[in-house]
Protein backbone atom coordinates (compact mmCIF):
# COMPACT_ATOMS: atom_id res chain seq x y z
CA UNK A 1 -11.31 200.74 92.24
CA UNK A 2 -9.88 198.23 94.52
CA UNK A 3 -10.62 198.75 98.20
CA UNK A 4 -7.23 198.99 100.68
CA UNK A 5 -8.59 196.16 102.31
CA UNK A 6 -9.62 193.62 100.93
CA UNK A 7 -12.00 192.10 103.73
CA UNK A 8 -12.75 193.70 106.79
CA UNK A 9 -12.24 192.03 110.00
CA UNK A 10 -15.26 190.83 111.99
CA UNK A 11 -17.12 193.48 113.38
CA UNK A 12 -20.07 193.67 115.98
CA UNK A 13 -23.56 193.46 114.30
CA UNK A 14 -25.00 197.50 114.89
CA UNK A 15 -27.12 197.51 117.60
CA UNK A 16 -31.10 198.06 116.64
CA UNK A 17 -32.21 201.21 116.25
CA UNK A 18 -34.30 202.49 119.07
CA UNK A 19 -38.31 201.56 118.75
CA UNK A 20 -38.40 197.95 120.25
CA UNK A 21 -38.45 194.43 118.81
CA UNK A 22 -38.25 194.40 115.06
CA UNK A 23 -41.62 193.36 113.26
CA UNK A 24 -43.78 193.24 110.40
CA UNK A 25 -47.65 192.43 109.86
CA UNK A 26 -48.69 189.68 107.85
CA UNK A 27 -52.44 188.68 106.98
CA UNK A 28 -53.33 191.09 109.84
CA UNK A 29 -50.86 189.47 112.14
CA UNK A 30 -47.48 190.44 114.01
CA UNK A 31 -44.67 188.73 112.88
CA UNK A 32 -41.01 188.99 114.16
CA UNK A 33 -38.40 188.29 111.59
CA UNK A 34 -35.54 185.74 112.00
CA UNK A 35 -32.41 187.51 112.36
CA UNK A 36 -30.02 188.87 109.21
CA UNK A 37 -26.66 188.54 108.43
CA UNK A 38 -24.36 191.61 108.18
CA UNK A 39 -24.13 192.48 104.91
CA UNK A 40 -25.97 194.80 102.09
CA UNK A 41 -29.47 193.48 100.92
CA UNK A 42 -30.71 193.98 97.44
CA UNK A 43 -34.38 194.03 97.59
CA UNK A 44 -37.10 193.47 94.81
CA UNK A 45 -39.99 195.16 95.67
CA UNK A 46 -43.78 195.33 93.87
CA UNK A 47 -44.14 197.14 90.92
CA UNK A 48 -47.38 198.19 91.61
CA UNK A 49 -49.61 195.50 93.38
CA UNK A 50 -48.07 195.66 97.05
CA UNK A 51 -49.49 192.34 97.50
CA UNK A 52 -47.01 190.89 95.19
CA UNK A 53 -43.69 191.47 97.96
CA UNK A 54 -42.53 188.08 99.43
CA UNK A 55 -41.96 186.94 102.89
CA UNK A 56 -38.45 187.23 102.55
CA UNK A 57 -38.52 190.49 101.56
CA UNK A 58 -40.63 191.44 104.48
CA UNK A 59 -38.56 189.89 106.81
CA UNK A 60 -35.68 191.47 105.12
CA UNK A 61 -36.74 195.06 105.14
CA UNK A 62 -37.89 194.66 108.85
CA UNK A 63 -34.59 193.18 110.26
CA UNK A 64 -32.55 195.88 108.44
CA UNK A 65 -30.41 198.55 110.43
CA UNK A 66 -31.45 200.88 107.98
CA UNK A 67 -33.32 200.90 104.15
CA UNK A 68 -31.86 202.93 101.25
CA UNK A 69 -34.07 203.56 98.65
CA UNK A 70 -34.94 206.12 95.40
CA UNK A 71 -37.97 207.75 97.60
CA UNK A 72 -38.81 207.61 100.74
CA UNK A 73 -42.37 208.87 100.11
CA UNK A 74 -42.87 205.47 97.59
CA UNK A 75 -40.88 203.09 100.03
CA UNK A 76 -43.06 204.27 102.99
CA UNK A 77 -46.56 203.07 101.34
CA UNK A 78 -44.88 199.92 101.25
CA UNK A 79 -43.96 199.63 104.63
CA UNK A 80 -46.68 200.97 106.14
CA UNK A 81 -48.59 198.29 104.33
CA UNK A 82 -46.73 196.29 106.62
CA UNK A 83 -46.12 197.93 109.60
CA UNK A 84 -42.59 197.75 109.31
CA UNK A 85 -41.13 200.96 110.78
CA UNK A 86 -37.09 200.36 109.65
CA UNK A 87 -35.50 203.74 108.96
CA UNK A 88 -35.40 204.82 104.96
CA UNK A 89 -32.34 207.20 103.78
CA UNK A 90 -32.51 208.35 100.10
CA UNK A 91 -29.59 206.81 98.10
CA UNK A 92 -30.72 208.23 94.32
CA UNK A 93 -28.41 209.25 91.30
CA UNK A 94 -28.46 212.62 92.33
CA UNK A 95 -26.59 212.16 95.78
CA UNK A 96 -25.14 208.63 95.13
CA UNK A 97 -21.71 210.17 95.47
CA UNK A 98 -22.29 211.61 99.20
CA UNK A 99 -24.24 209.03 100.26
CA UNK A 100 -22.85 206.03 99.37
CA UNK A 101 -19.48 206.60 101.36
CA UNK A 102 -22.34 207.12 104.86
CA UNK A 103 -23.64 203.55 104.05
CA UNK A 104 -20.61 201.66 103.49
CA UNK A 105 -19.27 202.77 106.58
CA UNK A 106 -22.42 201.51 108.11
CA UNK A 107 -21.37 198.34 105.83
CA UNK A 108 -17.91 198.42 107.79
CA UNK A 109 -19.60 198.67 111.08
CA UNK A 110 -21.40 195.33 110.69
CA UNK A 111 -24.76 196.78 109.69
CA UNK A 112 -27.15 195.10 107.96
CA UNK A 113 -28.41 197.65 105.07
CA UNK A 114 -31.18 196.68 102.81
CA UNK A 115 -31.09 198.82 98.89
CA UNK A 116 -34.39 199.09 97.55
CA UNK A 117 -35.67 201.05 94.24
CA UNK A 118 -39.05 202.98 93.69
CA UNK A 119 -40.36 199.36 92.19
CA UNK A 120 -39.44 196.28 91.22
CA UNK A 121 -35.46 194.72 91.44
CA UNK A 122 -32.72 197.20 92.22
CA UNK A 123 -30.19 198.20 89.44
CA UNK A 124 -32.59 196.97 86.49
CA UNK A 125 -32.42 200.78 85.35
CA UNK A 126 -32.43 202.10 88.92
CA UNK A 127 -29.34 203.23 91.09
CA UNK A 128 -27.65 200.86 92.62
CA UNK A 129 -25.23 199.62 90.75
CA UNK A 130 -22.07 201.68 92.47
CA UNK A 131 -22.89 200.73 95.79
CA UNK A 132 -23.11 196.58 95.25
CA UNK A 133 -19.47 196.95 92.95
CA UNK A 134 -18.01 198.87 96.22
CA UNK A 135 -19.65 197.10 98.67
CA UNK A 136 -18.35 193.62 96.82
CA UNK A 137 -14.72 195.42 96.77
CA UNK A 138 -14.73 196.38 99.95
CA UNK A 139 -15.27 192.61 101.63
CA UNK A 140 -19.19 193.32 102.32
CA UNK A 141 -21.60 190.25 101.87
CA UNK A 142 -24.14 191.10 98.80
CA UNK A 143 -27.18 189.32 99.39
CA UNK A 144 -29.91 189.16 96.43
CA UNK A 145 -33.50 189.37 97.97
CA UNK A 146 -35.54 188.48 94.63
CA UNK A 147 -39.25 189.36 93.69
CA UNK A 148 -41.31 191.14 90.91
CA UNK A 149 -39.18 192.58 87.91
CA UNK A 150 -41.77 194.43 85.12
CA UNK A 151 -38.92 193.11 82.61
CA UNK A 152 -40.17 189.60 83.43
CA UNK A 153 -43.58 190.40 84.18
CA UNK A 154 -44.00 191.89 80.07
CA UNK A 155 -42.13 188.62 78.99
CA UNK A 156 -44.76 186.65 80.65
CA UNK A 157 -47.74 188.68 79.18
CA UNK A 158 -46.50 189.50 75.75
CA UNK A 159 -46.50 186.53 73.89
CA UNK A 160 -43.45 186.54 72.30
CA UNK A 161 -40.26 184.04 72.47
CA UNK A 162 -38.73 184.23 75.52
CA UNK A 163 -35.91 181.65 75.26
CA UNK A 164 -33.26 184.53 74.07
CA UNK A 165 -34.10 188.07 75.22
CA UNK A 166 -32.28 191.05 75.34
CA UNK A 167 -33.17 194.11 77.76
CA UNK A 168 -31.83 196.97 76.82
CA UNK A 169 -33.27 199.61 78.92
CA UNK A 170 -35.01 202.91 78.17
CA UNK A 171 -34.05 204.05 74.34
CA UNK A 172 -32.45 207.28 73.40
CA UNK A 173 -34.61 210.45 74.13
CA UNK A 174 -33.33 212.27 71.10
CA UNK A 175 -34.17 211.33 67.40
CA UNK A 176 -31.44 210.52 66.11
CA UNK A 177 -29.37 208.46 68.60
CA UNK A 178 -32.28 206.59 69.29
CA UNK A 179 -32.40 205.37 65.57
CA UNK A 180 -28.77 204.80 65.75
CA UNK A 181 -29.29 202.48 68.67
CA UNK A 182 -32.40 200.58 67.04
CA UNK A 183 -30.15 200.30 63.97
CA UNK A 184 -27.38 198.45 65.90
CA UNK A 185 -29.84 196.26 67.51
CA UNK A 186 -31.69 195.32 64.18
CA UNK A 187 -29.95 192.33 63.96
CA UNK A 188 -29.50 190.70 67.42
CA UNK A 189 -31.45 187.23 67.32
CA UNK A 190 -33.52 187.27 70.06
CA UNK A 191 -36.74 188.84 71.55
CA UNK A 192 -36.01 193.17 72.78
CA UNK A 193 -37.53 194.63 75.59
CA UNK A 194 -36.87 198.45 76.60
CA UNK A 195 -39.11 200.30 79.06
CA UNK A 196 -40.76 203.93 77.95
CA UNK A 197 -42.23 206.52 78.96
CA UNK A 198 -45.89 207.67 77.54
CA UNK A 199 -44.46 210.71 76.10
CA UNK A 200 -41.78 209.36 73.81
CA UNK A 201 -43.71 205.77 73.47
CA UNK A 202 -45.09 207.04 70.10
CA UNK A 203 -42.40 208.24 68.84
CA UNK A 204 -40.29 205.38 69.50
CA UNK A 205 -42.48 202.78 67.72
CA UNK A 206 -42.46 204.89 64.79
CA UNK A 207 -39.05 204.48 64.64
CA UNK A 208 -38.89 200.86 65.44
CA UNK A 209 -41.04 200.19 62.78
CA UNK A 210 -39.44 202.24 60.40
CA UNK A 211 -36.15 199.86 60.77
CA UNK A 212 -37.33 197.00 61.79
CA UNK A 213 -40.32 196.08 59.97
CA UNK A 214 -43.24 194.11 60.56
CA UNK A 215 -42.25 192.38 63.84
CA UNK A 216 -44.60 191.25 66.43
CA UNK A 217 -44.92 193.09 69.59
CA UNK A 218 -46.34 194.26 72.88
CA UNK A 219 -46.72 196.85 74.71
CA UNK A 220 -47.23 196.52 78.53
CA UNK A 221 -48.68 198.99 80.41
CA UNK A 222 -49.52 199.27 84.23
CA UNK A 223 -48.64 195.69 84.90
CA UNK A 224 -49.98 194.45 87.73
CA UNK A 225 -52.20 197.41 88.50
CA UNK A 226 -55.56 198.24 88.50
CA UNK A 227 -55.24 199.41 84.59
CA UNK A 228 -53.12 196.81 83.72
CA UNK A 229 -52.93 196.89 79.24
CA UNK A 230 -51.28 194.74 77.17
CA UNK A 231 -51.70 195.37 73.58
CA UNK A 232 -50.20 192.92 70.76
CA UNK A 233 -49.87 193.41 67.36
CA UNK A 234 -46.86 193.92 64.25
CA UNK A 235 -44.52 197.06 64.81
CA UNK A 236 -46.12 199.46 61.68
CA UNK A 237 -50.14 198.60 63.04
CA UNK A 238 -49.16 199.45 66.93
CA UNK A 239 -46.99 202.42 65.65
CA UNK A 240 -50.17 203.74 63.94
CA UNK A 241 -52.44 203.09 66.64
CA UNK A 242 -50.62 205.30 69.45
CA UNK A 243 -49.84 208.31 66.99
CA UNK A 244 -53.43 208.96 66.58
CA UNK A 245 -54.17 208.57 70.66
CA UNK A 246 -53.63 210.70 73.26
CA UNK A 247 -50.30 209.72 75.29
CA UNK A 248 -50.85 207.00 77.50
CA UNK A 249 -50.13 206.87 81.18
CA UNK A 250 -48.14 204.65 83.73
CA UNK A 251 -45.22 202.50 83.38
CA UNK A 252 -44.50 200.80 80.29
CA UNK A 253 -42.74 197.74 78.90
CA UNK A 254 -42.13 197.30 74.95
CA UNK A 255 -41.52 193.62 74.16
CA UNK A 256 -40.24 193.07 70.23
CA UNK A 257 -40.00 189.76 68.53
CA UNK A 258 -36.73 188.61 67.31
CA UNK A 259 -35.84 189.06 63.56
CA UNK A 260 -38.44 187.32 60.75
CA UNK A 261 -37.08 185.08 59.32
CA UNK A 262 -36.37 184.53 55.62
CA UNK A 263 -36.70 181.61 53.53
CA UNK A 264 -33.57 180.20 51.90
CA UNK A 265 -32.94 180.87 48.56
CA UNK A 266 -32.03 177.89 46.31
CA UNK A 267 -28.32 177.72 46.52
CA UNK A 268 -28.79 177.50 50.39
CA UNK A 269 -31.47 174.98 49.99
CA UNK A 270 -28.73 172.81 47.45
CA UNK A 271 -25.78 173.15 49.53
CA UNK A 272 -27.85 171.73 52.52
CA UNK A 273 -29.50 168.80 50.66
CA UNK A 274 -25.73 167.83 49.35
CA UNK A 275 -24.80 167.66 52.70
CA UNK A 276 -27.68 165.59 53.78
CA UNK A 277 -27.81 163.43 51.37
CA UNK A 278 -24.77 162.14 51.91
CA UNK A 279 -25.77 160.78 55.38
CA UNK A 280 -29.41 159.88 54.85
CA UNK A 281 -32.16 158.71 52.02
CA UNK A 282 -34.09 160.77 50.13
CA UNK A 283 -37.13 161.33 52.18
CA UNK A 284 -35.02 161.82 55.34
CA UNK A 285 -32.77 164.84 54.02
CA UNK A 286 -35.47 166.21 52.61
CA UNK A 287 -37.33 166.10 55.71
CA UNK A 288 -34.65 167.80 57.39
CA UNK A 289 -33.74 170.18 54.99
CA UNK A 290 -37.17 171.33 54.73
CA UNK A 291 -37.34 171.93 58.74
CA UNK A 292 -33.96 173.81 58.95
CA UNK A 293 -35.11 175.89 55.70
CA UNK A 294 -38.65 176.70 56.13
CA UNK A 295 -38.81 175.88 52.53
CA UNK A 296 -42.00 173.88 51.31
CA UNK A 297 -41.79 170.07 51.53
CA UNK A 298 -42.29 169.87 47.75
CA UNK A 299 -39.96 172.29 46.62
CA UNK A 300 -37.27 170.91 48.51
CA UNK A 301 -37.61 167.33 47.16
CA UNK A 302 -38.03 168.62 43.43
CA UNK A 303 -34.75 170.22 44.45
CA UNK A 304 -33.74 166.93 45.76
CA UNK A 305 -34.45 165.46 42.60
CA UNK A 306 -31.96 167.99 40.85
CA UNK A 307 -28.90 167.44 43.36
CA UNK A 308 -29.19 164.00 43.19
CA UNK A 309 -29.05 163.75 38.86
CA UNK A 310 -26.11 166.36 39.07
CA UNK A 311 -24.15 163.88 41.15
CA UNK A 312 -21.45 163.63 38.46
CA UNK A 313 -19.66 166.30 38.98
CA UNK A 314 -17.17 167.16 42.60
CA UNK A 315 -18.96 166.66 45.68
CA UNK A 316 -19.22 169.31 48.04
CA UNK A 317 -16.19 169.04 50.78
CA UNK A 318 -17.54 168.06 54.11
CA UNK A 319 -17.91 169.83 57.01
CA UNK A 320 -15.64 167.85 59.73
């Protein structure tokens, strides 16, 4: 959906709305912010502790022509916190289509917009997306304002590897696709995180554990609130524990280990100790074979012992 053109020509920065000098409060103090480019401003904003916004933000929402965001009733706590007193349109899935053609004119008149969701960073499962991809296409500046994310927030807290991590949003609602979704995922190697609802969160641990096992977990709840929970355990124990409870409340973040990992069975263990051995002594490729297995230090060199008195016969082909 390429735009006509490509990038508009330089156009004169909307005038203020009416009101007086921009401003925001800060520790109890008035604050003017510096001034912003032109452009469209992707926000992060707190997921639930309003203390957790960042200057930049602040100074980002109070510069701004105008704010779009999920709710203006939600957005409003925010900046009243702050005294900031910026206009707030709705820009939600459910009139995306109408209003996203108002704001990129605004865009085209040399506004400066800032997007912001009900919580934490715009299009991480919030609207959004649309407006940044035609914004981009038509020319506009997309500036990234970031802050608190409850994806990264339940990383931090849960315990789990964090090195390789796939987010894969809210799961399936209905039964069945939401087992066919779990199934595909089974065997990604790295640490899931979706976000649930109370409701379904039972539900969808039963299912979890049903198809993939014993993993660790976590499930965060409320983070950074006043009932902040974060509750660790296998798949099958915390699946058990929230079908006999009543459905809990607030936002919540499941966090899933990666895949356990199984020990190699014998041939594996050979192949690997051929290859080593070839490059290195005894205790070294055993040593290393042992690491990269998981196998027992002692089984591996009575294995050791085996490759190396079968020697007679062809060598395994190398791996250049």
């Amino acid at each position: 959906m390429t735009s006509p053109h490509r990038s508009p020509s330089p156009a004169r920065p909307e005038p203020h709305a009416a009101g007086g000098a921009k401003t925001f409060l800060l520790a109890g103090t008035t604050v003017s912010p510096p001034p912003l480019s032109p452009g469209l401003h992707v926000v992060a904003t707190p997921i639930g502790n309003l203390a957790d916004v960042t200057i930049r933000a602040l100074e980002t929402l109070a510069a701004a022509d105008i704010i779009a965001c999920e709710d203006t009733r939600m957005s409003r706590r925010l900046l009243d916190r702050y005294g900031i007193t910026t206009s707030l349109v709705p820009y939600h899935d459910h009139n995306g289509a109408s209003a996203r053609p108002k704001l990129l004119a605004r865009l085209a008149g040399g506004a400066r917009v800032a997007l912001i969701s009900d919580a934490g960073t715009p299009l991480v499962s919030d609207p959004g997306f649309k407006l940044v991809v035609e914004a981009a296409e038509a020319g506009h500046k997309v500036h990234p304002v970031p802050g608190a994310s409850a994806l990264l927030a339940a990383l931090v807290a849960a315990g789990l590897p964090t090195d390789c991590f796939l987010f894969d949003g809210f799961l399936p609602p209905k039964g069945g696709q939401r087992r066919n979704r779990i199934a595909a995922l089974a065997t990604v190697p790295a640490t899931l995180v979706f976000y649930e609802s109370g409701p379904r969160l039972a539900e969808s641990l039963a299912d979890l554990a049903e198809r993939l096992g014993p993993r660790k977990a976590a499930i965060c709840r409320e983070l950074t609130k006043t009932f902040e929970e974060v509750r660790r355990g296998d798949l099958p124990t915390l699946a058990a524990h929230y079908a006999g409870v009543e459905a809990p409340r607030g936002e919540i973040v499941l966090v899933i280990g990666p895949p356990l990992e199984e020990a190699a069975g014998d041939a594996a263990v050979d192949a690997a100790l051929a290859r080593a051995l070839r490059e290195s002594s005894l205790k070294d490729a055993v040593a290393a074979v042992a690491a990269v297995t998981g196998r027992p230090k002692r089984e591996v060199y009575a294995r050791a012992l085996a490759v190396t008195e079968g020697r007679s016969g062809p060598q395994p082909a190398g791996d250049d």
